[in-house]
Protein backbone atom coordinates (compact mmCIF):
# COMPACT_ATOMS: atom_id res chain seq x y z
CA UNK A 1 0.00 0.00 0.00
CA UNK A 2 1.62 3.29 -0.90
CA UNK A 3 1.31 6.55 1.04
CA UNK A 4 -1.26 8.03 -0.75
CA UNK A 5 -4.05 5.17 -0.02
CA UNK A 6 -2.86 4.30 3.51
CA UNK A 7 -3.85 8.54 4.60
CA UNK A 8 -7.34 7.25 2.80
CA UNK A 9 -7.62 4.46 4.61
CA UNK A 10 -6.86 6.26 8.14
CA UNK A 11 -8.77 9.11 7.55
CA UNK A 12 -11.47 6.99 6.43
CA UNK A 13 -11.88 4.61 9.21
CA UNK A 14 -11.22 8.16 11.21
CA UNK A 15 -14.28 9.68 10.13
CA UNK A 16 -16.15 6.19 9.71
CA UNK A 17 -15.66 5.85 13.85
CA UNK A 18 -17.33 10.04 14.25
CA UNK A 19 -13.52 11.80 15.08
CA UNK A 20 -13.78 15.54 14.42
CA UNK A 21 -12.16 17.53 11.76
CA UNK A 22 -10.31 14.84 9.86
CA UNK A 23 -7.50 16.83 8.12
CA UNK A 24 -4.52 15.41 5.86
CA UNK A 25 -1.57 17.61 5.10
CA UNK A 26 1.23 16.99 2.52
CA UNK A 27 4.70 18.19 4.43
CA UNK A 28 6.88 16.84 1.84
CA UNK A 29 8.66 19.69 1.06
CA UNK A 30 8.20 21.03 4.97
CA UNK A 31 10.09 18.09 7.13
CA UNK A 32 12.03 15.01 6.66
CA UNK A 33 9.99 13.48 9.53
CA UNK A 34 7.53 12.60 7.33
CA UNK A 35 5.47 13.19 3.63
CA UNK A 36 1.62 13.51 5.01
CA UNK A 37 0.25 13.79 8.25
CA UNK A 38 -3.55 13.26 9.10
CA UNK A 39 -4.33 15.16 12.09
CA UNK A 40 -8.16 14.43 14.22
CA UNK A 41 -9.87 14.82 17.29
CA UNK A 42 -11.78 12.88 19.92
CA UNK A 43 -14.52 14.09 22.37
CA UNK A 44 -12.64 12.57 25.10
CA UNK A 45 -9.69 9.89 26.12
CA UNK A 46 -11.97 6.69 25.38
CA UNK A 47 -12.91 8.03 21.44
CA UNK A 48 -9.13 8.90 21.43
CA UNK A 49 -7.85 4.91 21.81
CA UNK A 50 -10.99 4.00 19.73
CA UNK A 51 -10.25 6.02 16.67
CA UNK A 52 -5.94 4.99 17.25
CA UNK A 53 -7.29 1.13 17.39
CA UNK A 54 -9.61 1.56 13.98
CA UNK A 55 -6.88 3.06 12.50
CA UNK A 56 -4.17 0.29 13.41
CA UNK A 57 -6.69 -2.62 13.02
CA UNK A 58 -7.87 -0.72 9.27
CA UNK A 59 -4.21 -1.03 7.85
CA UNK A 60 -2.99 -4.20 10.04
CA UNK A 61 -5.80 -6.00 7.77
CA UNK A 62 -4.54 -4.20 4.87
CA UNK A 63 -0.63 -5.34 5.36
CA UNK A 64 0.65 -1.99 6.33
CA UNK A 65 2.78 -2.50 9.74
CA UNK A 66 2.71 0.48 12.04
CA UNK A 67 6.48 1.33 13.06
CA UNK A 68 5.87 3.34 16.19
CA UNK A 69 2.74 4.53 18.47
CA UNK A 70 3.11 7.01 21.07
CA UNK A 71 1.05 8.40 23.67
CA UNK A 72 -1.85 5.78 23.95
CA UNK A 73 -1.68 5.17 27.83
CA UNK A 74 -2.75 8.74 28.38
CA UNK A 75 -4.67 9.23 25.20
CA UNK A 76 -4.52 12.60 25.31
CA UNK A 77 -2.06 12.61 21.90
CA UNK A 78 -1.39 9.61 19.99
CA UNK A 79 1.19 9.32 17.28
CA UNK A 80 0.92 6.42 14.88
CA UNK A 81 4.07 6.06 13.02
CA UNK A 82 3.92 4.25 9.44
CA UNK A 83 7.18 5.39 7.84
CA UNK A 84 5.62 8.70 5.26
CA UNK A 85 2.56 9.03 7.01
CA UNK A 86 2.15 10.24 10.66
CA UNK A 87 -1.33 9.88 11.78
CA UNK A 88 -2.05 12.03 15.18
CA UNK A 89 -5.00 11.46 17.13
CA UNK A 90 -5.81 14.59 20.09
CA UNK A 91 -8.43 14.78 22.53
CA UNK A 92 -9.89 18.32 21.52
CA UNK A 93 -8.15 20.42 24.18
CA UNK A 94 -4.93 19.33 23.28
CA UNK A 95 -5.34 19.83 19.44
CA UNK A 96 -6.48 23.40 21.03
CA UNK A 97 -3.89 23.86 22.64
CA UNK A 98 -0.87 22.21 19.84
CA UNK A 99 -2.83 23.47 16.96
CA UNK A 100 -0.45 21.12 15.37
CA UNK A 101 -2.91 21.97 11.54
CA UNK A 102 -2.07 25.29 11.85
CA UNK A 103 1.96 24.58 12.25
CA UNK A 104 1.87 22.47 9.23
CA UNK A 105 -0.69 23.92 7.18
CA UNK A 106 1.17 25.95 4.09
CA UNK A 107 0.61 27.13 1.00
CA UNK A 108 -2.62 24.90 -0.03
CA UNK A 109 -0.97 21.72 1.46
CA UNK A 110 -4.19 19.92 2.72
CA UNK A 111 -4.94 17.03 0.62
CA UNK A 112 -8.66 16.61 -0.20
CA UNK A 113 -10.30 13.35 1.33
CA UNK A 114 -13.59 12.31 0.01
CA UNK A 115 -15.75 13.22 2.28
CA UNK A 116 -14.69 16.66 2.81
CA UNK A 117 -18.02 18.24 1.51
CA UNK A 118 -20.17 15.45 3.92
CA UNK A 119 -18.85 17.51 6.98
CA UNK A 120 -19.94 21.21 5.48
């Protein structure tokens, strides 16, 4: 699975599982760390794991291993790792408070996903 179809898969099983504001930069030409990141929220610390375990269970079944995750004890931030694409997963006061979108949001960077004009 290449980069481009594992951020559809995560932010599809992200919005399929009701996270808020499902958003998918392209940073290639921002950081090394990584090509896209997909950036969503939870209402609280129990949506937080749920939407990180959909996610990992979505591309586990669809071969993709996931080389680091980060922050699920507290599930207040989670970073899943998988090589090009970071996916982070905040409960809604954190992503508040990071505004990690707004850091990495340049120049028309935010890739479409397809249901973009379902949450307008």
């Amino acid at each position: 699975m290449e980069g481009k179809e594992i951020v559809l898969t995560a932010a599809r099983a992200l919005y399929e599982k009701k996270a808020q504001d499902v958003v998918a930069l392209d940073v290639t030409p921002l950081t090394v760390i990584a090509d896209v990141m997909v950036i969503a929220s939870g209402r609280n610390t129990l949506q937080v794991k749920a939407l990180a375990d959909e996610v990992e269970q979505k591309l586990a079944d669809a071969g993709v291993p996931l080389l680091r995750k980060d922050g699920h004890r507290d599930a207040r931030w989670i970073v899943l790792d998988y090589g090009t694409v970071l996916v982070h997963l905040f409960h809604t006061q954190e992503r508040e408070f990071y505004r990690l979108d707004k850091l990495w949001e340049h120049d028309n960077n935010r890739i479409a996903l397809p249901f973009d004009d379902a949450e307008a």
